[in-house]
Structures are given as structure tokens and as C-alpha cells.
C-alpha atoms as a PDB file:
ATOM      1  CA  UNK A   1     136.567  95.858 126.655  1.00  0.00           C
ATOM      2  CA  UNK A   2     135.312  95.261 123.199  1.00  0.00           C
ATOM      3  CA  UNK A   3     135.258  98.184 120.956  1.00  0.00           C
ATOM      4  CA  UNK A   4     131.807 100.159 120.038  1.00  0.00           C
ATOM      5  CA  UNK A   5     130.375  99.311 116.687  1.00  0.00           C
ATOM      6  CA  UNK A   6     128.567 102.177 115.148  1.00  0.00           C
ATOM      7  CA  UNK A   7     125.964 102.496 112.362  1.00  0.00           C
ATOM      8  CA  UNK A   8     124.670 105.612 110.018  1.00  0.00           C
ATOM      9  CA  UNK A   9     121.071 106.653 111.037  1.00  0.00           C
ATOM     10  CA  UNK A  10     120.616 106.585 107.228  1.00  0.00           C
ATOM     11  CA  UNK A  11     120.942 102.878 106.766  1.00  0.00           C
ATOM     12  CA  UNK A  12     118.469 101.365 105.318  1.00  0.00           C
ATOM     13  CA  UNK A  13     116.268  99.016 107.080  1.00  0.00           C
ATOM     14  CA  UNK A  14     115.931  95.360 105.087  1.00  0.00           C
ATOM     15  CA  UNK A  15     112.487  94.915 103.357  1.00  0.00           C
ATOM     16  CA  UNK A  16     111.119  90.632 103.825  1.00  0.00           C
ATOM     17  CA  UNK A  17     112.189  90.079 107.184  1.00  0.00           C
ATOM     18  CA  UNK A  18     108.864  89.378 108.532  1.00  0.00           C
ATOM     19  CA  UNK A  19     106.874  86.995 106.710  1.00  0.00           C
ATOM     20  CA  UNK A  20     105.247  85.518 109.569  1.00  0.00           C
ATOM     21  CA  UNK A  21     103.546  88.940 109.998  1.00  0.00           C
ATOM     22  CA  UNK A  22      99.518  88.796 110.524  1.00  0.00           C
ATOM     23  CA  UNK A  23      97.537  91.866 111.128  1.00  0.00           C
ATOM     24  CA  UNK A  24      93.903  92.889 111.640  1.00  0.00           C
ATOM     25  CA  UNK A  25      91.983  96.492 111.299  1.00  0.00           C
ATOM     26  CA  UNK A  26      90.133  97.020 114.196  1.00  0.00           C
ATOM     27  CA  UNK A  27      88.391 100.441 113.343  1.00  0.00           C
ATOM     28  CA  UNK A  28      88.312 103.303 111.517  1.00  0.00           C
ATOM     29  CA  UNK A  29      87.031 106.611 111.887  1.00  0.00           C
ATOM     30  CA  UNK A  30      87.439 110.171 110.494  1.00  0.00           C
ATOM     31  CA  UNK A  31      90.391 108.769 108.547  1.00  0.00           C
ATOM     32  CA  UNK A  32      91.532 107.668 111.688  1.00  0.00           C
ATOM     33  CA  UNK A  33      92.683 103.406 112.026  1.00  0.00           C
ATOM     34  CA  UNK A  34      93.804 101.293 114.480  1.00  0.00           C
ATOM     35  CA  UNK A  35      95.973  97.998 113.652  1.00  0.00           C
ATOM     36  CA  UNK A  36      97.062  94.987 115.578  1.00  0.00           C
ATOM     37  CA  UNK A  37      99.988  93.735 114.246  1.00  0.00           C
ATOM     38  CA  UNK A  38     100.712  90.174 115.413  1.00  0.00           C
ATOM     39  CA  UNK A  39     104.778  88.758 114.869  1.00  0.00           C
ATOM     40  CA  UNK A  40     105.899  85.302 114.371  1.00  0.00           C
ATOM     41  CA  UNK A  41     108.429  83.482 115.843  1.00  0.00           C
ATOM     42  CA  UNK A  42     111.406  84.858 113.835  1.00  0.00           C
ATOM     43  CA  UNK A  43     110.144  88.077 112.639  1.00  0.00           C
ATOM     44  CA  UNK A  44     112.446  91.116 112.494  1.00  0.00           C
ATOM     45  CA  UNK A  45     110.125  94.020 113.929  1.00  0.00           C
ATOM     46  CA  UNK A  46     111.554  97.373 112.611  1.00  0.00           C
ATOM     47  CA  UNK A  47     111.578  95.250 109.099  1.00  0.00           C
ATOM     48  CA  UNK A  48     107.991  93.699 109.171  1.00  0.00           C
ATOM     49  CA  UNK A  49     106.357  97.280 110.738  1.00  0.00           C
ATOM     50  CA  UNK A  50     108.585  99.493 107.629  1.00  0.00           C
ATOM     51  CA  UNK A  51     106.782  96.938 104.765  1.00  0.00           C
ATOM     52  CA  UNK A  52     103.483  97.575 106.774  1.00  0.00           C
ATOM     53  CA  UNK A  53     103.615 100.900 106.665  1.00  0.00           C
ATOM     54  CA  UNK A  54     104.567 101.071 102.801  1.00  0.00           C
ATOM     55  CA  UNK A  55     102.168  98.620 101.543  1.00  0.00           C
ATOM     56  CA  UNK A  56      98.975 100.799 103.540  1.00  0.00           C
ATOM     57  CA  UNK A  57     100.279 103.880 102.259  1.00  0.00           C
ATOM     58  CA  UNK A  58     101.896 105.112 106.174  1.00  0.00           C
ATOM     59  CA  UNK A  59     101.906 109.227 106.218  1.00  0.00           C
ATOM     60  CA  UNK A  60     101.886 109.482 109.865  1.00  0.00           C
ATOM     61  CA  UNK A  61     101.222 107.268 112.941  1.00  0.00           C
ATOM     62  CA  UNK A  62     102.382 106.069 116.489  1.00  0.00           C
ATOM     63  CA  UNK A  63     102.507 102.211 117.913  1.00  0.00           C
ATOM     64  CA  UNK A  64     103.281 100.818 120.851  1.00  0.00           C
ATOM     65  CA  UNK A  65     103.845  97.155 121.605  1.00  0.00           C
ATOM     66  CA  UNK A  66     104.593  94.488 124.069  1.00  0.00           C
ATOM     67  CA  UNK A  67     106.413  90.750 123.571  1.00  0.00           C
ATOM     68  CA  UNK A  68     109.833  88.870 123.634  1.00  0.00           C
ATOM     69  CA  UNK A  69     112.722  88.841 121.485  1.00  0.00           C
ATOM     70  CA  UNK A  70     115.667  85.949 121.129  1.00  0.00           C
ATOM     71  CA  UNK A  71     117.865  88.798 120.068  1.00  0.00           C
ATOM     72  CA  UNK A  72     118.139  92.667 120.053  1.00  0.00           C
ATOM     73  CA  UNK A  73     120.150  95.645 118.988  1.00  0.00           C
ATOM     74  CA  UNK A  74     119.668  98.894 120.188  1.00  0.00           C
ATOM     75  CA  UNK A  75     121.440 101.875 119.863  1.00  0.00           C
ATOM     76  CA  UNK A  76     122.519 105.608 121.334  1.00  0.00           C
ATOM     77  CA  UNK A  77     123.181 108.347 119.446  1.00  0.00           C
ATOM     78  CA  UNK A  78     126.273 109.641 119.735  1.00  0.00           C
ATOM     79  CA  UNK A  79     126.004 113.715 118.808  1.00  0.00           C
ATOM     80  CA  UNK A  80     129.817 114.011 118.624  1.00  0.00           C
ATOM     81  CA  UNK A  81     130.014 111.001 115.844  1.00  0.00           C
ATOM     82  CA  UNK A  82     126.550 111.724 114.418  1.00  0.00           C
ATOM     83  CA  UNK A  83     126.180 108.103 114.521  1.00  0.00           C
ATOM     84  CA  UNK A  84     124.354 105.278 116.515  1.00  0.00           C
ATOM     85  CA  UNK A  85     126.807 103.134 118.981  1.00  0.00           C
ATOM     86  CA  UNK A  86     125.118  99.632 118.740  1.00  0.00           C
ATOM     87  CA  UNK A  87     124.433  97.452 121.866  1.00  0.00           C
ATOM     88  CA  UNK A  88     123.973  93.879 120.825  1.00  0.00           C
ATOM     89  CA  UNK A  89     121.884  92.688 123.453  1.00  0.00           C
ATOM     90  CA  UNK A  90     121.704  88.466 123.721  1.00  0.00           C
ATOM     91  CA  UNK A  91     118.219  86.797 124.975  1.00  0.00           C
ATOM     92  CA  UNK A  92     115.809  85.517 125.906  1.00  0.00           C
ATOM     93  CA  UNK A  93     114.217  89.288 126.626  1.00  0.00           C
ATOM     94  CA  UNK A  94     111.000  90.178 127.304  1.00  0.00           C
ATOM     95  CA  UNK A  95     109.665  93.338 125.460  1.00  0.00           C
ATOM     96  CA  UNK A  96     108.895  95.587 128.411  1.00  0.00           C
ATOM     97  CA  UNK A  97     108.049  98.520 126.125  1.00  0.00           C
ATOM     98  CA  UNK A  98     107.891  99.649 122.304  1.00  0.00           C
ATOM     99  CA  UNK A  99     107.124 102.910 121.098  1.00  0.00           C
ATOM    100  CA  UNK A 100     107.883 104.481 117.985  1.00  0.00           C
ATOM    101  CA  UNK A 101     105.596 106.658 114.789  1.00  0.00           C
ATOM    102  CA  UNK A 102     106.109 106.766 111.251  1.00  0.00           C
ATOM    103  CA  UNK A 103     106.540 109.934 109.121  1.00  0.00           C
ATOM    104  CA  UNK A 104     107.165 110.472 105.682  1.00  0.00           C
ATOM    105  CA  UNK A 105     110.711 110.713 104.666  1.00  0.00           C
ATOM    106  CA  UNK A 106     111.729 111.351 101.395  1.00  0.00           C
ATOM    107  CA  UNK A 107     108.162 110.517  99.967  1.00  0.00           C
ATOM    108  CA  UNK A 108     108.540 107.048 102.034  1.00  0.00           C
ATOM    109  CA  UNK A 109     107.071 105.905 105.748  1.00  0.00           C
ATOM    110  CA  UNK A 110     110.089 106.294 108.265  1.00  0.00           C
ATOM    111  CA  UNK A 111     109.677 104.292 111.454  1.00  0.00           C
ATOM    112  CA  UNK A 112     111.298 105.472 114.458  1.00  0.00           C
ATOM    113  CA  UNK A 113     111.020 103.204 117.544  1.00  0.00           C
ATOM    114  CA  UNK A 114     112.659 103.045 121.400  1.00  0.00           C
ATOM    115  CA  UNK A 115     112.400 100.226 123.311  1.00  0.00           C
ATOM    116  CA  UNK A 116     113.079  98.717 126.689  1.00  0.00           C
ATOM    117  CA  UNK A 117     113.565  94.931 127.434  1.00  0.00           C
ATOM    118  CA  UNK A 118     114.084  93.070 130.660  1.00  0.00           C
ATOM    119  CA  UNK A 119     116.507  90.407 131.460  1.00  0.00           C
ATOM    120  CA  UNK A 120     115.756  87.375 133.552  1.00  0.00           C
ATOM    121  CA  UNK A 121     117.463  88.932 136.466  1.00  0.00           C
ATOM    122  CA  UNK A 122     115.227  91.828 136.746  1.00  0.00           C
ATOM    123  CA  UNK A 123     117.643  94.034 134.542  1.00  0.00           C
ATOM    124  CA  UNK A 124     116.378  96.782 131.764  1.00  0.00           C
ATOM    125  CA  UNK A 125     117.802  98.395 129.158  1.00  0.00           C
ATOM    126  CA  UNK A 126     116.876 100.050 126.122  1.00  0.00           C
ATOM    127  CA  UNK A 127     117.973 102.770 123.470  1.00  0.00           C
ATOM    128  CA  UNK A 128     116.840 103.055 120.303  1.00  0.00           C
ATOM    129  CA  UNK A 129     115.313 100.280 117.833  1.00  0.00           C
ATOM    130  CA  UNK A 130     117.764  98.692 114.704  1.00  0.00           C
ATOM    131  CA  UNK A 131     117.012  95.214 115.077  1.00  0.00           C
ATOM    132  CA  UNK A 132     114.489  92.883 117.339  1.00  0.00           C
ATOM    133  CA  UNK A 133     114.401  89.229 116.494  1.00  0.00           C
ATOM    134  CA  UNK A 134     110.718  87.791 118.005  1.00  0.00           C
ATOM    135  CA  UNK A 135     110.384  84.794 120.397  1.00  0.00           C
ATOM    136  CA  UNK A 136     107.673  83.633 120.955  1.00  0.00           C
ATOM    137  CA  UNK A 137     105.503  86.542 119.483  1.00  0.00           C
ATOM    138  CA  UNK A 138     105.061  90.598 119.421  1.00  0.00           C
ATOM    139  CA  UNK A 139     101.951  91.886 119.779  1.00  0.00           C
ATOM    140  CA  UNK A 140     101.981  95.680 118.617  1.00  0.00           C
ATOM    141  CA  UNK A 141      98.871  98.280 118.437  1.00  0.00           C
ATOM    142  CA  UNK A 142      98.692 101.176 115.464  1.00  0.00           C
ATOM    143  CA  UNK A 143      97.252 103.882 115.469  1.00  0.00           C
ATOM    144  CA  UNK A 144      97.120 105.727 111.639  1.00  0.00           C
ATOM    145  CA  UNK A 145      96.637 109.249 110.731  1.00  0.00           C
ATOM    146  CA  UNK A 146      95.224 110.815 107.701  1.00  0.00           C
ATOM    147  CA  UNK A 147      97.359 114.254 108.165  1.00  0.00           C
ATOM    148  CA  UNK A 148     100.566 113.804 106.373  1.00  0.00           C
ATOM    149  CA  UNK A 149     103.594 114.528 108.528  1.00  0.00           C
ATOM    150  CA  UNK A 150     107.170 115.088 107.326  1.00  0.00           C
ATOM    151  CA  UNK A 151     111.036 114.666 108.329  1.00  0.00           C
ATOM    152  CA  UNK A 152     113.549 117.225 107.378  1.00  0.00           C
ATOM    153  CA  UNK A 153     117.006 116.881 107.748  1.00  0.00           C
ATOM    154  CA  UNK A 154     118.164 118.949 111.807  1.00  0.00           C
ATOM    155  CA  UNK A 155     122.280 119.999 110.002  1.00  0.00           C
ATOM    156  CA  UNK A 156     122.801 119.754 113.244  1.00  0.00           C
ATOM    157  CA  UNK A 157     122.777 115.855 114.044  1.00  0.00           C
ATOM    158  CA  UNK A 158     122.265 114.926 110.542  1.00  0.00           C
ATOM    159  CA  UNK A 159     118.879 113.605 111.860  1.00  0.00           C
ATOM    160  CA  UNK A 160     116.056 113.104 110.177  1.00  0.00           C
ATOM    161  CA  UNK A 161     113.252 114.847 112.294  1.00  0.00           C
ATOM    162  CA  UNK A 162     109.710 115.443 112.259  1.00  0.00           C
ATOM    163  CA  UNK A 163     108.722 118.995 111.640  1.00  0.00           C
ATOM    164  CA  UNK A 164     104.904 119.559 112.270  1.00  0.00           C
ATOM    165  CA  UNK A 165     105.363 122.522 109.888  1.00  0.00           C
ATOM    166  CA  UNK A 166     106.529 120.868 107.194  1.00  0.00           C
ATOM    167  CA  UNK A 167     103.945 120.801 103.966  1.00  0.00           C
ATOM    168  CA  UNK A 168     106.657 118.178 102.473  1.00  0.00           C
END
């Protein structure tokens, strides 16, 4: 049995992975917008969504999406380690389900995203999002808030969480 590889929940995510990235507003009201965000063949998701949400400004939102990935790696959190165990998951997969919101973190838009794929054999599995590599394409819906909303560290886990409370 191959041993777990683990990763900090406070390494950063790489900025450029997704230049095949196209997106559309599709309304707006009371501050409120909805996004589609459409991925290329290629695209790294949690990369391509993290420069989206910088470059509008991102204080709060939630997504969810649907698609296929050539490669995957989710993770668990393991409370005793206060670190994620990775699970390096080989495709083709098809994106069964992506959800995730963004929150300020340190002044910046933190995404946080769980996600289920399927195998060809009917399998699923899932955990939390570090990297998705898209084949063919990723179709994921927006949805933006105007109310700010803000992580603070849980001493706890060493999370980051949200905290409706929070003024910043």
C-alpha cells in the first residue's frame, strides 16, 4: 500500500492555469449576479475559478458545476494531522457534482469546493477540491453576493472558516 501524501490547507492555489476560461453575466439584480463559467480542455478549475473571483472583485458567493476531468485530486481532512490526505484520482471522470463559495480571506477571495466524480464502472468518490484537470469541458454556474463575508482562523483545525459574524 502506497503511503498517504498530505498537503497544508494553506497552500496556495497557482494563479494562470486556466487560460481557456470563457465566461458570460447572465443577470444582475440588487447587487446580486449570476455567471456561467465555461472551461477548456486543459483548464485547472480551482485555479481558473480563484483568478475569476480576484479579477471581479469576489466578497462572497456559491457555484455549483457539472463536466469531466482527465485528472483529479481530492482530499480529506485529517483533524489529528491538521492536514489534507490527497487522493490522486486517474480518468477519464465525469463531474457528477461541484459545489463550493468564496469568502474573503485575508483581504483576498478564498474558494472552497467538494466534489464528486464517477468512474466508468458506476463508481463515486469525492472529498474535497485541490486540483481538477478538464476534459472535454466544465460548465459551472455563480452566483455573487454584494454582502462581504469573512474567514477567521477555527485554532482548533487551523481552518480557515467562514464566520457570518465577522465585520473582517
Amino acid at each position: 500500500m502506497q503511503t498517504p501524501q498530505y498537503q497544508s490547507p494553506d497552500k496556495a492555489v497557482e494563479h494562470g492555469k486556466a487560460p481557456g476560461l470563457t465566461y458570460k453575466l447572465l443577470s444582475e439584480q440588487g447587487g446580486v449576479k449570476n455567471y456561467v463559467l465555461i472551461f477548456a480542455k486543459g483548464d485547472e478549475v480551482l485555479s481558473g475559478l480563484t483568478d475569476f473571483a480576484a479579477a471581479q472583485g469576489m466578497q462572497a458567493a456559491h457555484f455549483s458545476a457539472i463536466g469531466a476531468f482527465s485528472h483529479v485530486t481530492t482530499a480529506w481532512f485529517d483533524p489529528q494531522k491538521k492536514q489534507y490526505r490527497l487522493n490522486p484520482i486517474q480518468g477519464p471522470v465525469e463531474l457528477v457534482s461541484l459545489l463550493g463559495d468564496v469568502a474573503l480571506q485575508d483581504g483576498k477571495p478564498a474558494v472552497h469546493s467538494h466534489l464528486a466524480v464517477g468512474h466508468p464502472d458506476g463508481r463515486v468518490e469525492g472529498g474535497h477540491l485541490i486540483e481538477a484537470h478538464v476534459f472535454p469541458t466544465v460548465e459551472l454556474f455563480l452566483t455573487v453576493y454584494p454582502t462581504p463575508l469573512y474567514k477567521k482562523a477555527d485554532p482548533e483545525t487551523d481552518l480557515h472558516l467562514i464566520d457570518p459574524a465577522a465585520t473582517k
